[in-house]
C-alpha atoms as a PDB file:
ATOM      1  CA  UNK A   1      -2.163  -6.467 -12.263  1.00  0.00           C
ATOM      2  CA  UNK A   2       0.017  -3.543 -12.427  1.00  0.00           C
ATOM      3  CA  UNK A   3       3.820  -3.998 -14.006  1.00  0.00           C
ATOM      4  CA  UNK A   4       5.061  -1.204 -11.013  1.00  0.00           C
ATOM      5  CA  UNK A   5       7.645  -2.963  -9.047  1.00  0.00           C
ATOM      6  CA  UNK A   6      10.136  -1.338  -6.788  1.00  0.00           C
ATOM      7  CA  UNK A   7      13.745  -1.638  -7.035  1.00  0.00           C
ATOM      8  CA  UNK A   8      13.446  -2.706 -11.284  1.00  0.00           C
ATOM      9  CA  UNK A   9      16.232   0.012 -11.648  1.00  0.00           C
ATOM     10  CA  UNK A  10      20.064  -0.279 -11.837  1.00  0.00           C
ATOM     11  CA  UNK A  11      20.860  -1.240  -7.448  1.00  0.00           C
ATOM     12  CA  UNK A  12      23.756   0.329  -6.893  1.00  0.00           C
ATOM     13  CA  UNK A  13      22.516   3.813  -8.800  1.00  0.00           C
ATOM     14  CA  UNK A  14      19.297   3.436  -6.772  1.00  0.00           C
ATOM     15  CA  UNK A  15      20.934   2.687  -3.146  1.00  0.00           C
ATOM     16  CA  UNK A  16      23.421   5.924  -3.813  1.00  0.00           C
ATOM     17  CA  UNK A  17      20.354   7.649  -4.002  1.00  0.00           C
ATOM     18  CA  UNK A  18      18.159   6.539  -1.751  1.00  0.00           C
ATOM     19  CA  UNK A  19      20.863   6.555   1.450  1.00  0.00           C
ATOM     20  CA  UNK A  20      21.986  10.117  -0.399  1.00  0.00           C
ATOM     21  CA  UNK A  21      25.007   8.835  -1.313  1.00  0.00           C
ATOM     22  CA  UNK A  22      27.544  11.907  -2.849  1.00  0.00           C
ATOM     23  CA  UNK A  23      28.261   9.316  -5.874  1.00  0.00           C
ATOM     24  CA  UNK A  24      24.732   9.940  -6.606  1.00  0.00           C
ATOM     25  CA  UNK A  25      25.446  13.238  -7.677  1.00  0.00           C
ATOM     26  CA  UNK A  26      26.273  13.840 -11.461  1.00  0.00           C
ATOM     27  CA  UNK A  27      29.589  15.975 -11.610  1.00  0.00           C
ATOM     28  CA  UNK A  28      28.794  17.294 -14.950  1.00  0.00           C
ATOM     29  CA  UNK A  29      25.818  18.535 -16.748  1.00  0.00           C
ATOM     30  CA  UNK A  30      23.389  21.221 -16.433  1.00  0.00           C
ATOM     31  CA  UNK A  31      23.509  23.472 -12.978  1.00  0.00           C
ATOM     32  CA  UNK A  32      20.591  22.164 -10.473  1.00  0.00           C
ATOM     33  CA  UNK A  33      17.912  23.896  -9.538  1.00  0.00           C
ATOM     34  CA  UNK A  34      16.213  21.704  -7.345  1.00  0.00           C
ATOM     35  CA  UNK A  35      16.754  19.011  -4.794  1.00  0.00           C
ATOM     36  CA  UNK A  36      15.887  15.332  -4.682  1.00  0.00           C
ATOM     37  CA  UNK A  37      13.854  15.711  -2.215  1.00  0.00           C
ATOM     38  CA  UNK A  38      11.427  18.149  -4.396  1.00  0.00           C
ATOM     39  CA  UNK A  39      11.506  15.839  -7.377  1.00  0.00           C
ATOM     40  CA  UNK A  40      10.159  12.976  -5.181  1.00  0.00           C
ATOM     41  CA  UNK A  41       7.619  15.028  -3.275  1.00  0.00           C
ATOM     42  CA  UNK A  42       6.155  16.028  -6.471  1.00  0.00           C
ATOM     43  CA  UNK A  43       6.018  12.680  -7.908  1.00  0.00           C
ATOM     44  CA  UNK A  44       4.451  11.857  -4.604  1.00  0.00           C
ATOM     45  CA  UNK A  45       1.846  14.585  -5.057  1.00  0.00           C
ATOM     46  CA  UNK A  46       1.369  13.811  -8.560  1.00  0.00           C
ATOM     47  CA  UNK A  47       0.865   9.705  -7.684  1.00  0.00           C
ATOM     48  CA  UNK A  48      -1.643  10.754  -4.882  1.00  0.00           C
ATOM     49  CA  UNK A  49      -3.885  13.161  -7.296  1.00  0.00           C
ATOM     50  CA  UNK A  50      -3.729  10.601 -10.518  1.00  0.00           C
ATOM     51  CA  UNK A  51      -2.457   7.379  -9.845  1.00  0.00           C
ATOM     52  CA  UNK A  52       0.995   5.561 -10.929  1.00  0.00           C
ATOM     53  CA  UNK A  53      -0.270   5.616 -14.982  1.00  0.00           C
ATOM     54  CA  UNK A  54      -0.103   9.362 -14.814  1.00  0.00           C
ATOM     55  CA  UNK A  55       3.635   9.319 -13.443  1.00  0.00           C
ATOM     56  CA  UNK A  56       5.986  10.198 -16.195  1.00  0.00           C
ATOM     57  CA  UNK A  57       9.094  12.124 -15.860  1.00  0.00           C
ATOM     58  CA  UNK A  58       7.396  14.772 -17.575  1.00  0.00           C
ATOM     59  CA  UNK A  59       4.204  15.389 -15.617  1.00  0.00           C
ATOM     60  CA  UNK A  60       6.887  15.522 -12.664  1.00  0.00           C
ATOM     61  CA  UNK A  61       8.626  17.820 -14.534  1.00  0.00           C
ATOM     62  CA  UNK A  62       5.279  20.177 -15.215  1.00  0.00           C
ATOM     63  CA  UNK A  63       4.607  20.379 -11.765  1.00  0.00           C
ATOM     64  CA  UNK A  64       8.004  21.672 -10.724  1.00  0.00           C
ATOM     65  CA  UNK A  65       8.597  24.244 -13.346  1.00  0.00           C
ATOM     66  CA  UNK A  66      11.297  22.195 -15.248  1.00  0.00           C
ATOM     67  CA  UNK A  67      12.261  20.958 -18.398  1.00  0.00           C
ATOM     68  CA  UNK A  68      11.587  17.464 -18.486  1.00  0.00           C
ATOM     69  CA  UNK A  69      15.485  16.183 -19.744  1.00  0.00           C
ATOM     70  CA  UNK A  70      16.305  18.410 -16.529  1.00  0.00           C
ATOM     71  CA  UNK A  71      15.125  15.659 -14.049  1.00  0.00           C
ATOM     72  CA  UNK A  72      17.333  13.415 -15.381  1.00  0.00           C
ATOM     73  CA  UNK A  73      20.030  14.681 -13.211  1.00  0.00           C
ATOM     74  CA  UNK A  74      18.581  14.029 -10.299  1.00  0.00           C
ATOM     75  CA  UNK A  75      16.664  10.664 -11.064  1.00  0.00           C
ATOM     76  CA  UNK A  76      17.958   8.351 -13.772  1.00  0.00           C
ATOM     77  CA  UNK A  77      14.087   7.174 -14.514  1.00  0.00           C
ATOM     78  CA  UNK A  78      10.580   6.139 -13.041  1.00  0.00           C
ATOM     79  CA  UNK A  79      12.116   2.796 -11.662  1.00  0.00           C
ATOM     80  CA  UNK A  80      14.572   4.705  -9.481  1.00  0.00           C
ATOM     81  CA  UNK A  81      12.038   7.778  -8.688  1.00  0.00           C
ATOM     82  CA  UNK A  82       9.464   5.131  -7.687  1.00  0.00           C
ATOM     83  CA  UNK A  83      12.180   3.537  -4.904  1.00  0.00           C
ATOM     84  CA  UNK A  84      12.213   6.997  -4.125  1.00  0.00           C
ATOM     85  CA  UNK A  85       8.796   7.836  -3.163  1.00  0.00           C
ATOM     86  CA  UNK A  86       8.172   4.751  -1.604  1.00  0.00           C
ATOM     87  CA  UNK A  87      11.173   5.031   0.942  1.00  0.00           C
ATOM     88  CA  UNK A  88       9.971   8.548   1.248  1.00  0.00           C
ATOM     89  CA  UNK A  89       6.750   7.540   1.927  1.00  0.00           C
ATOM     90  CA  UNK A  90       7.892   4.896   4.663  1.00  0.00           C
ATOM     91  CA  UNK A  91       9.963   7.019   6.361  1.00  0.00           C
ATOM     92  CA  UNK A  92       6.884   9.767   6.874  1.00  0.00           C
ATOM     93  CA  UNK A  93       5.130   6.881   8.524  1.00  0.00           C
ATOM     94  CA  UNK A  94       3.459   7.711  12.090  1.00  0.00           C
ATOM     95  CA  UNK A  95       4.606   4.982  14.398  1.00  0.00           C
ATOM     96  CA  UNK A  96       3.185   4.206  17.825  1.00  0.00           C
ATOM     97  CA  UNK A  97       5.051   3.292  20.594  1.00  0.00           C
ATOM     98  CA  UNK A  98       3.195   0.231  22.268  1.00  0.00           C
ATOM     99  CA  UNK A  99       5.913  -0.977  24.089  1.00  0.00           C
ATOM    100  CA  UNK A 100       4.540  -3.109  27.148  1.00  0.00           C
ATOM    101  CA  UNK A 101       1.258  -3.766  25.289  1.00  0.00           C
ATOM    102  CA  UNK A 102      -0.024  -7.180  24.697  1.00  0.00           C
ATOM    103  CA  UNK A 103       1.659  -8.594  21.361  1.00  0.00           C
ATOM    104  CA  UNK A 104      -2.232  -8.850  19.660  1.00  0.00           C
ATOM    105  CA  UNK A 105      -2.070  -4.889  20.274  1.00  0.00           C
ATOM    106  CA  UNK A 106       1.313  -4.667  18.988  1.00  0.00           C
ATOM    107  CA  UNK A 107       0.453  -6.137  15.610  1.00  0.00           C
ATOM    108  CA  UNK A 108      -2.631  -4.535  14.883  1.00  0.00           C
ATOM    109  CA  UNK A 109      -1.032  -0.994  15.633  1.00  0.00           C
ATOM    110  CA  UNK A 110       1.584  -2.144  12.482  1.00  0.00           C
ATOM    111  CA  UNK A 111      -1.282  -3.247  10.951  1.00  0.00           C
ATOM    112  CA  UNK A 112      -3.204  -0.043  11.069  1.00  0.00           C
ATOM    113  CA  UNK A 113      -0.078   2.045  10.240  1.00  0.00           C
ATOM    114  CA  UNK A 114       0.009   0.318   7.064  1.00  0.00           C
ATOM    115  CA  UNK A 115      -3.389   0.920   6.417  1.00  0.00           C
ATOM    116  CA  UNK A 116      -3.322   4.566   6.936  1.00  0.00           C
ATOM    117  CA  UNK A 117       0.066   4.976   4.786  1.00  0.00           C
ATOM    118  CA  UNK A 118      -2.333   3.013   1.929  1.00  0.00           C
ATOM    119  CA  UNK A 119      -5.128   5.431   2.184  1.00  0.00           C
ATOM    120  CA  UNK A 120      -2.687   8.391   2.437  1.00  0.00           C
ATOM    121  CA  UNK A 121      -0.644   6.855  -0.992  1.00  0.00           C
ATOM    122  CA  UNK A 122      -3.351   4.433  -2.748  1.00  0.00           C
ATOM    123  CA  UNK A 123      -0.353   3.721  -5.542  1.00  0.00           C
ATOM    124  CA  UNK A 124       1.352   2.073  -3.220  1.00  0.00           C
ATOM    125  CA  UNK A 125      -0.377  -0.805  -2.449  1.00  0.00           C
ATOM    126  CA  UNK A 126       0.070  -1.220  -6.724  1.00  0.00           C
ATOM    127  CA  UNK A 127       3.845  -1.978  -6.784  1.00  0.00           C
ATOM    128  CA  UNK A 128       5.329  -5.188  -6.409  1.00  0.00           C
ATOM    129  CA  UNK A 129       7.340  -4.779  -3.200  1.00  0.00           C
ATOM    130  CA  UNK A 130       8.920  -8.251  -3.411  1.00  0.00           C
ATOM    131  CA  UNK A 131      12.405  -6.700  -3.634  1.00  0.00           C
ATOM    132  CA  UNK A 132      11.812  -3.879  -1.336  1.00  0.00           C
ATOM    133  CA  UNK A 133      13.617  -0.353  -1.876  1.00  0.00           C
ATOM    134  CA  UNK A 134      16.657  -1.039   0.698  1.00  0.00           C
ATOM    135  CA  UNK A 135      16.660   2.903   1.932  1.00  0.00           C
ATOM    136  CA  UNK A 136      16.752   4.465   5.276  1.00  0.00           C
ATOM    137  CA  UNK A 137      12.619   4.557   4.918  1.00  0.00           C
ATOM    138  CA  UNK A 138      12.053   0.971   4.436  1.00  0.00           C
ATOM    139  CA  UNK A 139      14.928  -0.178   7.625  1.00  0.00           C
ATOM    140  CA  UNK A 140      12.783   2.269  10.184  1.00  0.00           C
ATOM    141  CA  UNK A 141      10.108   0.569   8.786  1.00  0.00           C
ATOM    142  CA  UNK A 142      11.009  -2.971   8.891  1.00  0.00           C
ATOM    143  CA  UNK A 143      12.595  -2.469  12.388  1.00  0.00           C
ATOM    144  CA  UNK A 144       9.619  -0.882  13.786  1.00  0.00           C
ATOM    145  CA  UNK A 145       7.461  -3.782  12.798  1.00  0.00           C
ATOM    146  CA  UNK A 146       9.782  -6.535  14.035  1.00  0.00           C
ATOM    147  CA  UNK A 147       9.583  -5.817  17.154  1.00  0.00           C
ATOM    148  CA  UNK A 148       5.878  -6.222  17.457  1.00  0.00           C
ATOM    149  CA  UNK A 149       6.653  -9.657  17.591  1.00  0.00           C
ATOM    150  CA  UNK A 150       9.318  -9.159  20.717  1.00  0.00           C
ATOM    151  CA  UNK A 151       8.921 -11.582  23.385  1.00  0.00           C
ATOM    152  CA  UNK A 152       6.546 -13.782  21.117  1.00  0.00           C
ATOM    153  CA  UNK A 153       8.759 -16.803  21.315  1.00  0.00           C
ATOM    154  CA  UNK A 154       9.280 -16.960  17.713  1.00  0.00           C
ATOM    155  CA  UNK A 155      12.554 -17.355  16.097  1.00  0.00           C
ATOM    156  CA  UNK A 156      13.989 -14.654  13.636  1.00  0.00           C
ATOM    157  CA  UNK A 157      12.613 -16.659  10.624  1.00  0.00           C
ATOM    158  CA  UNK A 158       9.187 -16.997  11.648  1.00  0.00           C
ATOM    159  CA  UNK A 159       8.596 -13.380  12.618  1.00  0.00           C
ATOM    160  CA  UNK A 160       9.524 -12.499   9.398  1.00  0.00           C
ATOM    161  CA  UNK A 161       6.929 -14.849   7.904  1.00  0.00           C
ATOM    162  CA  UNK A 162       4.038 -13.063  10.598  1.00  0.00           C
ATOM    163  CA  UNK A 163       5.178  -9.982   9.445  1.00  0.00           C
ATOM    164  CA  UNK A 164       4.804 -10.689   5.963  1.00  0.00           C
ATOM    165  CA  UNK A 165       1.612 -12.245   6.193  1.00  0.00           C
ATOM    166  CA  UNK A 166       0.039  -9.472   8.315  1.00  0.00           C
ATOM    167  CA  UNK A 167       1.548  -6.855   5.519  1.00  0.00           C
ATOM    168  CA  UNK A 168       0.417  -9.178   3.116  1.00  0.00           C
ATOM    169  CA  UNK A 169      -2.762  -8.892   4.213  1.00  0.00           C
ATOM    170  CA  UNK A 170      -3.052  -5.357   4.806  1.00  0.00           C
ATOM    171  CA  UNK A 171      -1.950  -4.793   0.955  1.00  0.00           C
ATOM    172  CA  UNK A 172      -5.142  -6.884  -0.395  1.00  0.00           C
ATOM    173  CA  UNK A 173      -7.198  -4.748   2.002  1.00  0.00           C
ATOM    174  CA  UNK A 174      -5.917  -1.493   0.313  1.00  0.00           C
ATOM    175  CA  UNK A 175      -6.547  -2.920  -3.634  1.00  0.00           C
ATOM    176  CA  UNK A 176      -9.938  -3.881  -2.634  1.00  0.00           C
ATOM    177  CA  UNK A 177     -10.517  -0.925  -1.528  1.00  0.00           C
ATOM    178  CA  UNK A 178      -9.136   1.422  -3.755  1.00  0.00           C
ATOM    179  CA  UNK A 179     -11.104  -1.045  -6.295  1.00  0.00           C
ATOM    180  CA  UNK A 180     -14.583   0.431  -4.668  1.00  0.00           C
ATOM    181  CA  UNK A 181     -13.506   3.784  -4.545  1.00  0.00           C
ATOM    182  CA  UNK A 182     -12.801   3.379  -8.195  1.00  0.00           C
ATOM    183  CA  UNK A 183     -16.074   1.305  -9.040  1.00  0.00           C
ATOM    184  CA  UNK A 184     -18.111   4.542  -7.138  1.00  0.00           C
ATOM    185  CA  UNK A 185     -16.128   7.072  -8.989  1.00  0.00           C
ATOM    186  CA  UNK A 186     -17.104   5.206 -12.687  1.00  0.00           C
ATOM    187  CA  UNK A 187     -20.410   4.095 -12.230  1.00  0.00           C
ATOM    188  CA  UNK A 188     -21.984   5.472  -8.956  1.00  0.00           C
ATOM    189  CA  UNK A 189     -22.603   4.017  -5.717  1.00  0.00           C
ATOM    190  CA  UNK A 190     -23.514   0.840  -4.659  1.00  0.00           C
ATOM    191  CA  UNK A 191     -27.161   1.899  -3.919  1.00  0.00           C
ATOM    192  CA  UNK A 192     -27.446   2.853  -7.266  1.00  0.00           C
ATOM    193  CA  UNK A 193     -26.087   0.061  -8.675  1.00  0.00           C
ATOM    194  CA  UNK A 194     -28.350  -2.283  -6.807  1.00  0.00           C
ATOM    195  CA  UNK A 195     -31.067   0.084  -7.833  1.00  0.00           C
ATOM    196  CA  UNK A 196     -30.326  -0.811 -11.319  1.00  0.00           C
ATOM    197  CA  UNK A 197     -29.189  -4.589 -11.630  1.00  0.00           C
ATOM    198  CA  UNK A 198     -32.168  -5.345  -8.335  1.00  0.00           C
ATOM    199  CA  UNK A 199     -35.103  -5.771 -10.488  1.00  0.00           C
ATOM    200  CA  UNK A 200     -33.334  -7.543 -13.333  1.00  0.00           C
ATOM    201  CA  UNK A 201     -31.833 -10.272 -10.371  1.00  0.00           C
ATOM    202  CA  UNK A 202     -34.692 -11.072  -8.531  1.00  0.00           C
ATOM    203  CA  UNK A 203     -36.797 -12.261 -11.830  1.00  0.00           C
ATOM    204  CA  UNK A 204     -34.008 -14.160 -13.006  1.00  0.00           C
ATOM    205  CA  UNK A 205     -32.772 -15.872  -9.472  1.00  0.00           C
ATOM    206  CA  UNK A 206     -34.122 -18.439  -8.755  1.00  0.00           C
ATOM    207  CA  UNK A 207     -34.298 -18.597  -4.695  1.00  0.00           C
ATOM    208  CA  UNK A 208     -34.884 -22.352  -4.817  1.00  0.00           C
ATOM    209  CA  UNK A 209     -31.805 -23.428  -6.889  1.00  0.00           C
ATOM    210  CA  UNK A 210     -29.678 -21.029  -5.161  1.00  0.00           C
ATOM    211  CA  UNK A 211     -31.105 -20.790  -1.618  1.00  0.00           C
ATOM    212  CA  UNK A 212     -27.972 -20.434   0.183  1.00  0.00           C
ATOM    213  CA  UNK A 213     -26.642 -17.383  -2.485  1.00  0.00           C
ATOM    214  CA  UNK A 214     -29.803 -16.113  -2.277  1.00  0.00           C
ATOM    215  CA  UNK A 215     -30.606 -15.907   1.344  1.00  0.00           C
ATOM    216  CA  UNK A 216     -27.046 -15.380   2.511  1.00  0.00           C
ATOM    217  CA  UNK A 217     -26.698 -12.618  -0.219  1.00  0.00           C
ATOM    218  CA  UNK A 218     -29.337 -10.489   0.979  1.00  0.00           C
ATOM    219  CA  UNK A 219     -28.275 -11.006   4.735  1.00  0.00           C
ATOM    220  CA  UNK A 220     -24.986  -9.428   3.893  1.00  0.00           C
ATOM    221  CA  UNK A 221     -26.074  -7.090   2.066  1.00  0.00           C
ATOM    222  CA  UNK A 222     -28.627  -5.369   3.997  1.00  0.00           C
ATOM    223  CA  UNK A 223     -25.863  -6.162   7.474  1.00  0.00           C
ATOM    224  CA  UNK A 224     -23.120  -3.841   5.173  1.00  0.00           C
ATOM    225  CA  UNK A 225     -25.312  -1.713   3.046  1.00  0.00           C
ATOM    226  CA  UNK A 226     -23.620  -2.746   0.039  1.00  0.00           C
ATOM    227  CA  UNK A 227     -21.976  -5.962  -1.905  1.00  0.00           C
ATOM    228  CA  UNK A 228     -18.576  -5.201  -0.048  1.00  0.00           C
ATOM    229  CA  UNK A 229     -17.308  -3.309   3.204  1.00  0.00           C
ATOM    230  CA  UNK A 230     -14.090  -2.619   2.322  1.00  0.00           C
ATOM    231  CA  UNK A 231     -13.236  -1.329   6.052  1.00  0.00           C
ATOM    232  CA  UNK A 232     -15.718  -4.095   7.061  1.00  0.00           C
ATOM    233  CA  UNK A 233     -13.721  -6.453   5.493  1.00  0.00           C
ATOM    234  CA  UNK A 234     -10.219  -5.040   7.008  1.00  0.00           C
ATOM    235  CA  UNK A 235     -11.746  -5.194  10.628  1.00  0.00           C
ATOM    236  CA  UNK A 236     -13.111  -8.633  10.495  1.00  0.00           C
ATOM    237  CA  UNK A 237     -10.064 -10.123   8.719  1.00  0.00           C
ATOM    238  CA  UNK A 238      -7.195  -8.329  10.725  1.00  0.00           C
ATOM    239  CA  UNK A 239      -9.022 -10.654  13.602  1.00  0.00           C
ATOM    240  CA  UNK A 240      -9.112 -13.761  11.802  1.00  0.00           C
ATOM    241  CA  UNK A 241      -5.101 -12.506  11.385  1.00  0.00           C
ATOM    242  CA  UNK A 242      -4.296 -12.250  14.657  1.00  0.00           C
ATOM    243  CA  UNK A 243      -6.162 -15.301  15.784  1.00  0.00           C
ATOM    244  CA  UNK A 244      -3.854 -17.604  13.308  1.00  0.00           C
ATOM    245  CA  UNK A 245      -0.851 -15.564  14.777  1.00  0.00           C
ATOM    246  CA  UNK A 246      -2.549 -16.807  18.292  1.00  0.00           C
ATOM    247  CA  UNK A 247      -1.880 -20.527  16.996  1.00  0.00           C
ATOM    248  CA  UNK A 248       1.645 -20.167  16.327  1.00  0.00           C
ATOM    249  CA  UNK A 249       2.357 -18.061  19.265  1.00  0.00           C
ATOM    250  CA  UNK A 250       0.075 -19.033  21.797  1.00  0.00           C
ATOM    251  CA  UNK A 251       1.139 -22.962  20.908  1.00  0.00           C
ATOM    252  CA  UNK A 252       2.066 -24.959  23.860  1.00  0.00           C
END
């Protein structure tokens, strides 16, 4: 499990900077060169190429030309440029306007614009988000979502709980399947990793102590062309997602 977690700085530094707050801004030190926003696009750019292990204030640093003790006037550390990018990354979010669509449309469109900003920013779906970076980013965001649930008949507490549940959701989705595009990238793909282990399976499984494994095993397999569907797995659980959301809303 990854120790990334947003908003692990010090709050009120972080909040100056992410609302770009003027107290934010170091009266003394060396003259700056950049902008904030630079810094955190090229930790952004840096997070996309490598992953969150390779962000260091001095890879960030590399990129932009600087000397590494110069980003330190900008940014106080990681924990504070990670609030960053994610805020920045929220706030770049496409949003659709479904207004007037049925609420199961509703959802899944926040549902799918989660997705997307996963596969855009795989990191992100690696930090702990239970205290959420409070910028300008993450109230758009958080806004936008809620009213999916308009007109539901829930009250404010339990759209928060469908929202988090359906986000939730969409963040296992995005491990799992940055976990297969990591499992390809080592070791090949799952062809040729059945290709391998096959031969070695079907002498030592025994069909007749494990007939449901067995038989249901190979039914999946051959239906998804692989052990797991990642985007198989999204589709069919977002509808096992919305159909508990159907129980709660949909209630007499």
């Amino acid at each position: 499990m990854s120790s990334d977690r947003s908003s692990a700085g010090d709050p009120a530094r972080t909040l100056a900077l992410l609302w770009r707050d003027p107290s934010a801004v170091p009266r003394r030190g060396p003259r700056r060169t950049l902008d904030l926003d630079a810094v955190v696009e090229a930790a952004t750019a840096l997070a996309d190429a490598e992953g969150l292990p390779a962000l260091t204030m001095r890879r960030v640093a590399e990129r932009l030309g600087v000397a590494p003790m110069s980003l330190y006037t900008y940014v106080p550390g990681k924990a504070e440029l990670l609030d960053l990018m994610l805020d920045a990354a929220y706030a770049a979010m496409p949003r659709q306007d479904t207004t007037g669509r049925p609420w199961r449309e509703r959802v899944a469109a926040v549902a799918e614009e989660n997705r997307r900003l996963h596969l855009a920013h795989p990191w992100a779906a690696t930090v702990s988000t239970l205290r959420p970076p409070l910028g300008p980013g993450q109230a758009a965001k958080y806004e936008h979502e809620l009213a999916a649930f308009d007109g539901c008949g829930l009250d404010d507490v339990e759209v928060d709980d469908c929202l988090t549940w359906v986000l939730g959701f969409v963040r296992a989705c995005a491990r799992d399947a940055a976990d297969a595009e990591a499992a390809r990238a080592d070791g090949g793909t799952d062809e040729q990793w059945w290709a391998s282990a096959g031969p070695l399976l079907a002498r030592v499984l025994d069909p007749a102590a494990h007939p449901r494994a067995t038989r249901i095993g190979a039914a999946a397999g051959a239906a998804h062309g692989s052990a797991h569907d990642p985007a198989h797995a999204y589709r069919f659980g977002l509808d096992r997602v919305l159909d508990g959301l159907a129980a709660l809303i949909e209630r007499p």
